[in-house]
PDB file of N, CA and C in Angstrom:
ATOM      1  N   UNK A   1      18.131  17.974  10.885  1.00  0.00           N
ATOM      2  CA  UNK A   1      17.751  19.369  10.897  1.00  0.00           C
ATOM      3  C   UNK A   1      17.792  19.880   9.466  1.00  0.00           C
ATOM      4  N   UNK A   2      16.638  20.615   8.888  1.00  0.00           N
ATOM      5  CA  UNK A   2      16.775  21.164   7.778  1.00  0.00           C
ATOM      6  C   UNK A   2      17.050  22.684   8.162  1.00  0.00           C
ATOM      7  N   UNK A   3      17.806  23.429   7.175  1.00  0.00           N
ATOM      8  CA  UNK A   3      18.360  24.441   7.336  1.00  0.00           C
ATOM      9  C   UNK A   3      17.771  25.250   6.438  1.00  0.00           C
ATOM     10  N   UNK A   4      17.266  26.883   6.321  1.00  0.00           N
ATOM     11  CA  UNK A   4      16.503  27.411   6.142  1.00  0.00           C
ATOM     12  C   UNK A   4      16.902  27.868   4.407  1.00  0.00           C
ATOM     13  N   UNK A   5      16.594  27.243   3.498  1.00  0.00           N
ATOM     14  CA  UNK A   5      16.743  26.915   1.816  1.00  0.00           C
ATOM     15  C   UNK A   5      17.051  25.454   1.596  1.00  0.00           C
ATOM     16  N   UNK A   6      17.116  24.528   2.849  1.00  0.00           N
ATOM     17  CA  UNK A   6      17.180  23.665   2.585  1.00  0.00           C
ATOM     18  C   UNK A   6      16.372  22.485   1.502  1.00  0.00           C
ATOM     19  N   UNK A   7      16.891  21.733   0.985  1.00  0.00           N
ATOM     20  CA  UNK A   7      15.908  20.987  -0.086  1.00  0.00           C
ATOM     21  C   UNK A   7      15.538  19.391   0.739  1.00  0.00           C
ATOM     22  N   UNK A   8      14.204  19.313   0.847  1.00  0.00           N
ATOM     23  CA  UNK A   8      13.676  17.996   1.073  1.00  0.00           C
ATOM     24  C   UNK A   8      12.827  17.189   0.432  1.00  0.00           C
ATOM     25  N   UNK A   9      13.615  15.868  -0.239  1.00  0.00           N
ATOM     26  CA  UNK A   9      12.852  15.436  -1.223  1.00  0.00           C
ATOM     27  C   UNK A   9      12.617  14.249  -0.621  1.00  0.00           C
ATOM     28  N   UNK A  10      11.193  13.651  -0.829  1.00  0.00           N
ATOM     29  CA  UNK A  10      10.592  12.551  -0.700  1.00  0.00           C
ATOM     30  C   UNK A  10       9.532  11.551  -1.570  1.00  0.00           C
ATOM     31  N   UNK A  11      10.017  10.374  -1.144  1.00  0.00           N
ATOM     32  CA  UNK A  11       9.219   9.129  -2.100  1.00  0.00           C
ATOM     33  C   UNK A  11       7.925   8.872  -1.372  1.00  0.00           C
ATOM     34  N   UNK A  12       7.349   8.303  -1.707  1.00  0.00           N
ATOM     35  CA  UNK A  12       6.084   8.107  -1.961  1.00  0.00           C
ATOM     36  C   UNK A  12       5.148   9.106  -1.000  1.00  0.00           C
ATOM     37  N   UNK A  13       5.084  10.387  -1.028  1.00  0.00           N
ATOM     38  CA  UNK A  13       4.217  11.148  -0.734  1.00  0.00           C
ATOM     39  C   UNK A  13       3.276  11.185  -1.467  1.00  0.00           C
ATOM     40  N   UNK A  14       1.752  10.977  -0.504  1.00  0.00           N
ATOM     41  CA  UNK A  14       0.424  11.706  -1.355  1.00  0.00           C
ATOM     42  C   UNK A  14      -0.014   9.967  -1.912  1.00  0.00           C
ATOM     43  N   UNK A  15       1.378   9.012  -1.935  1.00  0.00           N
ATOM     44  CA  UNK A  15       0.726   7.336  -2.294  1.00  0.00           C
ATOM     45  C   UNK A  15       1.395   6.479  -1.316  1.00  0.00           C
ATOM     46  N   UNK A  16       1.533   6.465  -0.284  1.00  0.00           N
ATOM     47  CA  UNK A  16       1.030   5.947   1.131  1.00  0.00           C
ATOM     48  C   UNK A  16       0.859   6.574   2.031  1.00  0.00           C
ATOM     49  N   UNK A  17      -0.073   6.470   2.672  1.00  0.00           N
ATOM     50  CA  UNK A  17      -0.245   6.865   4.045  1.00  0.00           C
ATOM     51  C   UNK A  17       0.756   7.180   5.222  1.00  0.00           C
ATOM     52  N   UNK A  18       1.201   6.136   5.564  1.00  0.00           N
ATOM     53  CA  UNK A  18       2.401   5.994   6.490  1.00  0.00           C
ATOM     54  C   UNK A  18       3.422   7.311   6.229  1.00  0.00           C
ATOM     55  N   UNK A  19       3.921   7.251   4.746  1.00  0.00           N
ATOM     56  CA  UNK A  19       4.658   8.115   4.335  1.00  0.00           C
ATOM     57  C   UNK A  19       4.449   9.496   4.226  1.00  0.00           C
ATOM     58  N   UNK A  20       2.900  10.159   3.842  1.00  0.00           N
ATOM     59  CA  UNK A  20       3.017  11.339   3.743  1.00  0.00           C
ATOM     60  C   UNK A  20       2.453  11.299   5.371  1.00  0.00           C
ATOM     61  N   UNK A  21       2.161  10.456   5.879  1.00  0.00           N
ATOM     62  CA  UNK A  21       1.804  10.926   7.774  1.00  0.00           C
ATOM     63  C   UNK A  21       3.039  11.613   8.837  1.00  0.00           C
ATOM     64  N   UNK A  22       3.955  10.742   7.811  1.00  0.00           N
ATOM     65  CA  UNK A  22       5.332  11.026   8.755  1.00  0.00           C
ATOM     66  C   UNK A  22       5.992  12.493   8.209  1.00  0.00           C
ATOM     67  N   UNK A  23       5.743  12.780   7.272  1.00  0.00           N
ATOM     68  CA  UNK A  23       6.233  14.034   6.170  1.00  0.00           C
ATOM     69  C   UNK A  23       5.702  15.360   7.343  1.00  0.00           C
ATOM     70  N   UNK A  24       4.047  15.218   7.200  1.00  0.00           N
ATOM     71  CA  UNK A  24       3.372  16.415   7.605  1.00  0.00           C
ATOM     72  C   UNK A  24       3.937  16.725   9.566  1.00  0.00           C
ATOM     73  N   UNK A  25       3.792  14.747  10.160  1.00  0.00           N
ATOM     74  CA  UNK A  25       3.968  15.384  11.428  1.00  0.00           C
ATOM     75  C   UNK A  25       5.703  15.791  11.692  1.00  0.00           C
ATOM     76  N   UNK A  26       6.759  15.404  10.684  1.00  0.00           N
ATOM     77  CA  UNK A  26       7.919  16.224  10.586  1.00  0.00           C
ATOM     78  C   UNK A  26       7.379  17.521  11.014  1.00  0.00           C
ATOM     79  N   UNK A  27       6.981  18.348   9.897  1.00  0.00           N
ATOM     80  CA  UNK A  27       7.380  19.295   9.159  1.00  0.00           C
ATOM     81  C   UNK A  27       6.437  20.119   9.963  1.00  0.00           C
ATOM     82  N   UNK A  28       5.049  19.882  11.111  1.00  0.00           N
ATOM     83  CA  UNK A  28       4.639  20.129  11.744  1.00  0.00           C
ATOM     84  C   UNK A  28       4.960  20.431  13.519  1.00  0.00           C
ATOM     85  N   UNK A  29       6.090  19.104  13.546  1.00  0.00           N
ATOM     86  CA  UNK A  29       6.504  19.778  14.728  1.00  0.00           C
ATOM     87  C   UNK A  29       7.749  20.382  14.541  1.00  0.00           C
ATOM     88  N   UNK A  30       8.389  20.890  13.087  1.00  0.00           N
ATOM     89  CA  UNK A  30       9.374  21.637  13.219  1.00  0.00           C
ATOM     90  C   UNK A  30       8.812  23.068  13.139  1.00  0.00           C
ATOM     91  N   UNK A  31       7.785  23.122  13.149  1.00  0.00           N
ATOM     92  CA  UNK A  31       7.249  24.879  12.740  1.00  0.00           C
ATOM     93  C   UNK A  31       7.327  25.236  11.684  1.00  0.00           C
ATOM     94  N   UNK A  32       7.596  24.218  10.110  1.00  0.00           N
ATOM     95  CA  UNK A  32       7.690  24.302   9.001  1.00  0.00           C
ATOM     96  C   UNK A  32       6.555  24.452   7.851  1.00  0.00           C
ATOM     97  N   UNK A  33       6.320  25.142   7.366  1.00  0.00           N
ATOM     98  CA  UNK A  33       5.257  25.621   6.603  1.00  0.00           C
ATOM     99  C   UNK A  33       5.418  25.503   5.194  1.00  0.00           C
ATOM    100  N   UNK A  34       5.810  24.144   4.447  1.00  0.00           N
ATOM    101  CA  UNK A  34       6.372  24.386   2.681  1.00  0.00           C
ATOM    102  C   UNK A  34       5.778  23.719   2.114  1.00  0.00           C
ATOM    103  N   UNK A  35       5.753  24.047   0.445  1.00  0.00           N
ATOM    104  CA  UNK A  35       4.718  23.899  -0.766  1.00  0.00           C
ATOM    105  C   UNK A  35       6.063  22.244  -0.839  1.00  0.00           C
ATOM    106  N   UNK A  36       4.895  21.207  -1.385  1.00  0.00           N
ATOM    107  CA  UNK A  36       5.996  20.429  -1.719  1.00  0.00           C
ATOM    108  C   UNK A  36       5.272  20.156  -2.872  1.00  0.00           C
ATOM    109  N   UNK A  37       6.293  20.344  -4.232  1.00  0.00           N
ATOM    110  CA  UNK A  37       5.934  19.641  -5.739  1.00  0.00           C
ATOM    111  C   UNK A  37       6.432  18.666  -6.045  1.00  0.00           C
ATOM    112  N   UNK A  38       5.512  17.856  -7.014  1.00  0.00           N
ATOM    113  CA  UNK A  38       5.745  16.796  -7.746  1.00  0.00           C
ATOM    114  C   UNK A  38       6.173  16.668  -8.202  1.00  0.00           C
ATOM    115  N   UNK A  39       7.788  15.795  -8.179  1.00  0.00           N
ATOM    116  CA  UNK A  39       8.455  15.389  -9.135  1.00  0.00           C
ATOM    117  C   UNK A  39       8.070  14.325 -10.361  1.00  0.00           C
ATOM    118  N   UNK A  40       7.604  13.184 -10.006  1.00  0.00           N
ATOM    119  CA  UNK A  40       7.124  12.132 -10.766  1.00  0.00           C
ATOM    120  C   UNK A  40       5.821  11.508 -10.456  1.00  0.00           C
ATOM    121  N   UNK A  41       5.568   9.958 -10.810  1.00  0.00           N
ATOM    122  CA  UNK A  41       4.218   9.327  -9.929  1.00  0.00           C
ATOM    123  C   UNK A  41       4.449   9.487  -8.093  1.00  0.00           C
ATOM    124  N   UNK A  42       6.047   9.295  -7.787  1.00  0.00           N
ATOM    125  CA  UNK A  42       6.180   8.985  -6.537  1.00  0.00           C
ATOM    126  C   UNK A  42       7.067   9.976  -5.615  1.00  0.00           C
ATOM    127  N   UNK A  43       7.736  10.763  -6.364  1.00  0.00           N
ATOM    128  CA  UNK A  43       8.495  11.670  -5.926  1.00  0.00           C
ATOM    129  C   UNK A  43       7.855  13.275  -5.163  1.00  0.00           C
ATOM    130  N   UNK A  44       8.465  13.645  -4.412  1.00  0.00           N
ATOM    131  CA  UNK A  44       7.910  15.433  -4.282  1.00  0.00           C
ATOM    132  C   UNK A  44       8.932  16.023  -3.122  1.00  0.00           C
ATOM    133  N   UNK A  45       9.362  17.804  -4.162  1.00  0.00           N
ATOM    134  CA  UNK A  45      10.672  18.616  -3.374  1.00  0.00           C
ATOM    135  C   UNK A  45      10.146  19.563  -2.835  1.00  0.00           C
ATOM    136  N   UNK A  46      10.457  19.802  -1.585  1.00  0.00           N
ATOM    137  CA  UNK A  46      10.177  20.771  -0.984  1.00  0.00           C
ATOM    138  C   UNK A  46      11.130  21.713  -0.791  1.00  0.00           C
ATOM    139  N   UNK A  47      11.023  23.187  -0.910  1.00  0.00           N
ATOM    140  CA  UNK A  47      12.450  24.030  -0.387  1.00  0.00           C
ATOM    141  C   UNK A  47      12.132  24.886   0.913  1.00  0.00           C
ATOM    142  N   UNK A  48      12.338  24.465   2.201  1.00  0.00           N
ATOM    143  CA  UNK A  48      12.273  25.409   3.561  1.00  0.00           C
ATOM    144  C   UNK A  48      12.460  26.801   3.311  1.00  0.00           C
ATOM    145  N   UNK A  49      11.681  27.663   3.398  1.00  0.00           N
ATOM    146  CA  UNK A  49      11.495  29.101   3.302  1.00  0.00           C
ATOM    147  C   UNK A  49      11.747  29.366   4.391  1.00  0.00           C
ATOM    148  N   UNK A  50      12.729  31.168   4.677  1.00  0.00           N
ATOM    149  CA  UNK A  50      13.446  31.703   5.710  1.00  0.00           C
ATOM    150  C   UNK A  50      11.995  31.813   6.793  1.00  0.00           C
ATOM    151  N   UNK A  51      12.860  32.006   7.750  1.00  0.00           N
ATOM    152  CA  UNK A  51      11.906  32.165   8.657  1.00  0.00           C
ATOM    153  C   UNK A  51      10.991  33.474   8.732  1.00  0.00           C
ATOM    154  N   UNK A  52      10.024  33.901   9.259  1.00  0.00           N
ATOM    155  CA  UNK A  52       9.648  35.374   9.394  1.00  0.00           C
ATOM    156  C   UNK A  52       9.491  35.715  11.178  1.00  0.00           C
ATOM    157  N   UNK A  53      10.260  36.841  10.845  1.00  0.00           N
ATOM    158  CA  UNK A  53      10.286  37.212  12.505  1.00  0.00           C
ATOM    159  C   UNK A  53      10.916  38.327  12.383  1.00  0.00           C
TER     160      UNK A  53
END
């Protein structure tokens, strides 16, 4: 469970498939909506923004 400012960082997003497939359908069936930047060639952080309601 990520918690709402939580930080999620991941490897090889955006350079395999498999990997950013599993990222989006995360972050898709959590109802999560976040910018994720590039750390390096292979890296990228995302920070979970509060909810709106």
């Amino acid at each position: 469970r990520l918690v709402e400012g939580g930080v999620l960082l991941v490897d090889d997003y955006g350079q395999l498939e498999g990997a950013t497939r599993a990222v989006d359908e995360y972050l898709a069936a959590q109802g999560v909506t976040m910018m994720l930047t590039r750390l390096d060639s292979q890296g990228c952080v995302g920070i979970k923004p509060p909810q709106r309601g």
